[in-house]
C-alpha atoms as a PDB file:
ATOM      1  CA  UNK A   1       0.000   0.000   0.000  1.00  0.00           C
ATOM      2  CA  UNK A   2       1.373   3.389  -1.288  1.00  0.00           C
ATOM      3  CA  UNK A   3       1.063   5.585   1.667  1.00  0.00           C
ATOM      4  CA  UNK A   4      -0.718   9.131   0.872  1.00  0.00           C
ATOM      5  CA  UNK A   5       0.914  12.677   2.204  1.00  0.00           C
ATOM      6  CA  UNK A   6      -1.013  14.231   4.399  1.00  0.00           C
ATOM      7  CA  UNK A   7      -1.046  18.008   4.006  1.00  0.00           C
ATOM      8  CA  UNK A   8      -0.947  19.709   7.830  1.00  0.00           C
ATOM      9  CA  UNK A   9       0.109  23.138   6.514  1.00  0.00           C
ATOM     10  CA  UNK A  10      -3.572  24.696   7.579  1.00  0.00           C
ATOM     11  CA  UNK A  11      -2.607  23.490  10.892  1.00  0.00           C
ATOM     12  CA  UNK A  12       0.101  26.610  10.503  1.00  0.00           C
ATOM     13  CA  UNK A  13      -2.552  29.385  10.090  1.00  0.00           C
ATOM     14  CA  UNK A  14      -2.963  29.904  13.741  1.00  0.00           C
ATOM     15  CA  UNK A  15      -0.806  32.388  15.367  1.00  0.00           C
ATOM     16  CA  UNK A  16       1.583  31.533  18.349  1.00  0.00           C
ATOM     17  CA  UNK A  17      -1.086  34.515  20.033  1.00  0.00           C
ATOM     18  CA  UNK A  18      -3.756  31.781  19.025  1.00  0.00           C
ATOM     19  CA  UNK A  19      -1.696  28.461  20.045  1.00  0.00           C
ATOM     20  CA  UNK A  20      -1.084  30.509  23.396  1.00  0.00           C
ATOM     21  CA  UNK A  21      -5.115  31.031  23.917  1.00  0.00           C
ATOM     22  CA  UNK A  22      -5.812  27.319  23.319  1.00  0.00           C
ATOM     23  CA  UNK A  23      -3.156  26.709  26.014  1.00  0.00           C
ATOM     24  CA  UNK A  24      -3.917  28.805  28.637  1.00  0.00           C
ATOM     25  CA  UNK A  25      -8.066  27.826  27.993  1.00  0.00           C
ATOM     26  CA  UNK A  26      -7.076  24.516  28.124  1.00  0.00           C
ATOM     27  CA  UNK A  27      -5.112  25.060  31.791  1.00  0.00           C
ATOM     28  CA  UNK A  28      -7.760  26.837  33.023  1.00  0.00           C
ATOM     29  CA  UNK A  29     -10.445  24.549  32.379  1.00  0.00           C
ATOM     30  CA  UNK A  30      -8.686  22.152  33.941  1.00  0.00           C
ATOM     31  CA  UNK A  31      -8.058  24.550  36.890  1.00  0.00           C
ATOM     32  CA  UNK A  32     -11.779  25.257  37.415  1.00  0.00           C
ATOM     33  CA  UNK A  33     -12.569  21.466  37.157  1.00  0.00           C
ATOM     34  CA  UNK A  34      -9.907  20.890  40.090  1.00  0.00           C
ATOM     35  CA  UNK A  35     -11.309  23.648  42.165  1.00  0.00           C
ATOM     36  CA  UNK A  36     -14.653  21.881  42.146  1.00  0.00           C
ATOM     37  CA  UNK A  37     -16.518  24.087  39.239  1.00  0.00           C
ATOM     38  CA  UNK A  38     -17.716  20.860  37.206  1.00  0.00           C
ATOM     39  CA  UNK A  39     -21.563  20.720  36.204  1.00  0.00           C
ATOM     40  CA  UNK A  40     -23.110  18.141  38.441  1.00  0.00           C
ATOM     41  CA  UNK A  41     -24.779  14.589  38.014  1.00  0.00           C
ATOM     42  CA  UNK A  42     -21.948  14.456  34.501  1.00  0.00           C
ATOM     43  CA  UNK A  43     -20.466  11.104  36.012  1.00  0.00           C
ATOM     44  CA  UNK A  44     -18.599  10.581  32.444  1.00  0.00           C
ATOM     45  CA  UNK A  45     -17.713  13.834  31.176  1.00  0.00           C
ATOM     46  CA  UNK A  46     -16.036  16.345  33.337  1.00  0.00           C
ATOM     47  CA  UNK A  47     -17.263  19.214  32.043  1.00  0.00           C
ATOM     48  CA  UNK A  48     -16.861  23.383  33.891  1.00  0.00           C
ATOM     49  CA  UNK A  49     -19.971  24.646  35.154  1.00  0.00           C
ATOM     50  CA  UNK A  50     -18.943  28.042  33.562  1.00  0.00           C
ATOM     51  CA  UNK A  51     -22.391  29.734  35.319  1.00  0.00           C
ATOM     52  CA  UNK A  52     -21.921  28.305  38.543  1.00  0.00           C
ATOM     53  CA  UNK A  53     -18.023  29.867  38.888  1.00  0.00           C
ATOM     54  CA  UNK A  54     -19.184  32.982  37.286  1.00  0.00           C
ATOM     55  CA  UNK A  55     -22.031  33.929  39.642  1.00  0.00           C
ATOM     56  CA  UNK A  56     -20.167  32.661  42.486  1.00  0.00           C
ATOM     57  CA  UNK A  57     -16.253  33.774  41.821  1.00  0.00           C
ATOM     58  CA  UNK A  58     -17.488  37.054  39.369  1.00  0.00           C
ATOM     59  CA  UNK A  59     -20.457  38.400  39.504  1.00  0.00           C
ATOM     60  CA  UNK A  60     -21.163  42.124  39.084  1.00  0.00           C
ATOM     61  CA  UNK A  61     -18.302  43.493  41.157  1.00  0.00           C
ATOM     62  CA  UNK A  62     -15.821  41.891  38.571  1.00  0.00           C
ATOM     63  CA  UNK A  63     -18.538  42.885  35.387  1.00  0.00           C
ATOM     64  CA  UNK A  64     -18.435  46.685  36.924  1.00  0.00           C
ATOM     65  CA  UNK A  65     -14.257  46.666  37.316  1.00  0.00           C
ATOM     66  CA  UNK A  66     -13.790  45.025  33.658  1.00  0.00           C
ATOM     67  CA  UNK A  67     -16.257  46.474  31.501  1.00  0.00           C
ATOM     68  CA  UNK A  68     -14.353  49.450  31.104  1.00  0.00           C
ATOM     69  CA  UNK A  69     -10.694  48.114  30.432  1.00  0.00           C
ATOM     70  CA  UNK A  70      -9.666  48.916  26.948  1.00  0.00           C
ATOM     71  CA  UNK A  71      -8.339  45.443  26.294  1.00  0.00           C
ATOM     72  CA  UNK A  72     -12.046  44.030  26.123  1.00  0.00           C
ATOM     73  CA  UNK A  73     -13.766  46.101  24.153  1.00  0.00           C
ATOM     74  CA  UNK A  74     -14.073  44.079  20.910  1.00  0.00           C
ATOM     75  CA  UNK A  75     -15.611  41.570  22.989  1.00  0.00           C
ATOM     76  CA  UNK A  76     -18.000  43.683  23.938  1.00  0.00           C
ATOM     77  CA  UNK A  77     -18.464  46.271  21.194  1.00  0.00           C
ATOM     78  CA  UNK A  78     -18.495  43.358  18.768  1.00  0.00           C
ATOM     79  CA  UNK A  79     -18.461  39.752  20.422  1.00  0.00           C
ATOM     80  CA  UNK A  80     -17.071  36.668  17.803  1.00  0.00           C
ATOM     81  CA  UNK A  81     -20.301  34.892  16.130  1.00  0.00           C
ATOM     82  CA  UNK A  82     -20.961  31.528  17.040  1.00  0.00           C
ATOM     83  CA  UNK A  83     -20.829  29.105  14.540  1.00  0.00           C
ATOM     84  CA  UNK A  84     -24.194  26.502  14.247  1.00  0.00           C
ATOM     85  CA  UNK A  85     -25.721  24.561  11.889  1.00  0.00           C
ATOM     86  CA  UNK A  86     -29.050  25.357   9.992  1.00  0.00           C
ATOM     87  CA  UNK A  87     -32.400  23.848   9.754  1.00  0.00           C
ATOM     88  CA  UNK A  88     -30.613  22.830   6.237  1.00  0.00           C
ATOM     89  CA  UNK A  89     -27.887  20.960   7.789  1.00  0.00           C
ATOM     90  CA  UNK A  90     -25.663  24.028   6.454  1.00  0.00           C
ATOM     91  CA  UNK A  91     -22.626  25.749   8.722  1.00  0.00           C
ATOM     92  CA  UNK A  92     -23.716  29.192   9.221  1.00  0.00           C
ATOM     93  CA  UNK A  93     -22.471  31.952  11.609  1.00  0.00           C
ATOM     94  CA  UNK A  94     -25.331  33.441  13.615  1.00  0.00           C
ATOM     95  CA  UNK A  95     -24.706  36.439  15.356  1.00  0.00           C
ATOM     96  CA  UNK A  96     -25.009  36.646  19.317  1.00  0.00           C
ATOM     97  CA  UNK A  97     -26.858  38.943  21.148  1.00  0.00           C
ATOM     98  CA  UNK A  98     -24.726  42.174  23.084  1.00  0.00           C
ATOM     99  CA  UNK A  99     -22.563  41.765  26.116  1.00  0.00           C
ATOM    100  CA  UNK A 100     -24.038  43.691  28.821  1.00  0.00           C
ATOM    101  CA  UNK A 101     -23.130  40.982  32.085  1.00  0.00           C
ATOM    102  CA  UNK A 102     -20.545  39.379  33.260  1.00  0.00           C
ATOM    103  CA  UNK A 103     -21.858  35.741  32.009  1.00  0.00           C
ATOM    104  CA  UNK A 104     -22.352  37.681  28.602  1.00  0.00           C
ATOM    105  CA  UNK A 105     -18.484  38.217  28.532  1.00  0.00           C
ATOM    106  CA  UNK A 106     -17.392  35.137  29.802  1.00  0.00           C
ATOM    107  CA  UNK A 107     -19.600  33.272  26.773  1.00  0.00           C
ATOM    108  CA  UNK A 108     -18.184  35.695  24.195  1.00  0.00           C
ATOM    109  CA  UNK A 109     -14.090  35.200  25.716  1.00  0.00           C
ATOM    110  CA  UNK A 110     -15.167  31.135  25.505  1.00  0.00           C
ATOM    111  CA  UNK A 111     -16.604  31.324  21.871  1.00  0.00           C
ATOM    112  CA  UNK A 112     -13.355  33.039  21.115  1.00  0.00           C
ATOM    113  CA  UNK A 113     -11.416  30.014  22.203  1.00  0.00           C
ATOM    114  CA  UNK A 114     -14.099  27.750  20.570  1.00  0.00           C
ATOM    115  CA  UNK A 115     -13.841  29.617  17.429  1.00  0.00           C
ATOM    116  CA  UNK A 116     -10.370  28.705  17.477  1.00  0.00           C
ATOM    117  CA  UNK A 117     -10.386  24.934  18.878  1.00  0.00           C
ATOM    118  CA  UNK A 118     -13.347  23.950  16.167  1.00  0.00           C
ATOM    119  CA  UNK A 119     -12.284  25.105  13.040  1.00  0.00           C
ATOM    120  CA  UNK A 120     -14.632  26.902  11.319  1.00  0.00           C
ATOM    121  CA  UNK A 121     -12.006  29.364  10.114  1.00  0.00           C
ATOM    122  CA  UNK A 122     -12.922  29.025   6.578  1.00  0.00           C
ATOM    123  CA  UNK A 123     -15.663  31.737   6.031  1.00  0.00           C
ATOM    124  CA  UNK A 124     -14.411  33.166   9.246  1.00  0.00           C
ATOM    125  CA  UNK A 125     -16.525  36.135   9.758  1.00  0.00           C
ATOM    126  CA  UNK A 126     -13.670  37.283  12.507  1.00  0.00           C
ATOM    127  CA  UNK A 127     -10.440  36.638  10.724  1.00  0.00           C
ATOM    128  CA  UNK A 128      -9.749  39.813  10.245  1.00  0.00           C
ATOM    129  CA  UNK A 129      -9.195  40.776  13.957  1.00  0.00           C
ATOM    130  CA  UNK A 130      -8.873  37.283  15.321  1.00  0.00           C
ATOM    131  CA  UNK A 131      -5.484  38.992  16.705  1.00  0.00           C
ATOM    132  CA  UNK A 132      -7.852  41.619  18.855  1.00  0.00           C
ATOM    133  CA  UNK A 133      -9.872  38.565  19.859  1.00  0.00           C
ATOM    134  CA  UNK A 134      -6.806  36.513  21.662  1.00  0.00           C
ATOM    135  CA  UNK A 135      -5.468  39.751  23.428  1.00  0.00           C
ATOM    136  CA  UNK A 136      -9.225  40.247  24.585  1.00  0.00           C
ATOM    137  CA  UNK A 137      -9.748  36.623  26.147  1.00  0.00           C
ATOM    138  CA  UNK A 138      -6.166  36.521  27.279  1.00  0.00           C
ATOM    139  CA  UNK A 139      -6.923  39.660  29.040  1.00  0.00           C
ATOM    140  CA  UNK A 140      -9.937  38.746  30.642  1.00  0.00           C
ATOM    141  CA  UNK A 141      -8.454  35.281  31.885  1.00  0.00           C
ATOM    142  CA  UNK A 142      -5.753  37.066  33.087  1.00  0.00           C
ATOM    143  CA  UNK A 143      -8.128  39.000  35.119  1.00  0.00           C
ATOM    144  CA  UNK A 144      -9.970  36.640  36.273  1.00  0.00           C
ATOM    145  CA  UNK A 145      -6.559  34.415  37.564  1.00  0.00           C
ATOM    146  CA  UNK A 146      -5.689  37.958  39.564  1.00  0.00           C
ATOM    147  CA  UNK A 147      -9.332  37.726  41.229  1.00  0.00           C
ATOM    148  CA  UNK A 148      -8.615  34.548  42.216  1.00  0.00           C
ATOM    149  CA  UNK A 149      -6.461  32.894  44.340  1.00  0.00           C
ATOM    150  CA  UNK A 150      -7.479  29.457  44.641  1.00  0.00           C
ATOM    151  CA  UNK A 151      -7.880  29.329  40.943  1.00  0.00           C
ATOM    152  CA  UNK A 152      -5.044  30.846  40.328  1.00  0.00           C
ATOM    153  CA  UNK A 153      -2.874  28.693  42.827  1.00  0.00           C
ATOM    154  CA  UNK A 154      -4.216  25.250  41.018  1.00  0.00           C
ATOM    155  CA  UNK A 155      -3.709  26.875  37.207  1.00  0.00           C
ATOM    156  CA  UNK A 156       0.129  27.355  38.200  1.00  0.00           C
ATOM    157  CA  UNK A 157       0.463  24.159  39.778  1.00  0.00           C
ATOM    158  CA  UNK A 158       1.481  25.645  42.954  1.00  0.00           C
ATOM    159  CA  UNK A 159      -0.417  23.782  45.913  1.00  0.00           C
END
């Protein structure tokens, strides 16, 4: 059997500021999950309970001190689609409603990272300012690893 080439080059469209998003998602995921933030009665799939950490780590006091920062704006100004398929069975991007809460921005910095982790980056309706994107999410993670401690101590690996 004459093995085929496989072409990875598209592989090498993401930007290290892209390959760096996907890594530090992927940490704190795992961080969150460690810290006890999983959605309950999932005994096979460990999965964050996003809402649950948000209302109880974030809330408005975090919403009211990040809102304003620079560095987040085009995720709130003008959050990443989300990606879905159509009645038709077609990939389409639908556009999401505005980012006015904390849970709002937390959904638009994830869809960023989704965005990036499933594809979809032909047709991209964000390529032209994916860059803005990963400084936004990076910044609000960052953020959100300064608000917390516990978090912050199991993302590093410090216990």
């Amino acid at each position: 059997m004459t093995a085929k080439k496989i072409d990875y080059s598209k592989s090498d469209d993401v930007s290290d500021q892209g390959v760096k998003l996907f890594k530090v998602m992927m940490r704190l995921e795992f961080a969150l999950k460690d810290i006890g933030y999983c959605v309950p009665g999932r005994q096979q799939a460990a999965e964050v309970n996003w809402e649950c950490y948000t209302n109880d780590k974030l809330g408005s006091p975090f919403w009211e001190m990040i809102k304003t920062a620079p560095e987040v704006q085009t995720l709130i100004e003008t959050p990443p689609k989300k990606q879905i398929v159509d009645q038709g069975g077609s990939l389409v991007w639908q556009q999401p409603g505005a980012v006015s809460s904390i849970q709002d921005l937390i959904g638009a910095t994830r869809r960023v990272r989704n965005n990036l982790f499933h594809g979809g980056k032909s047709g991209d309706p964000d390529a032209d300012r994916n860059t803005r994107l990963y400084a936004a999410a990076l910044f609000v993670v960052d953020q959100i690893l300064r608000a917390d401690d516990v978090l912050q101590t199991s993302f590093s690996g410090q216990y």
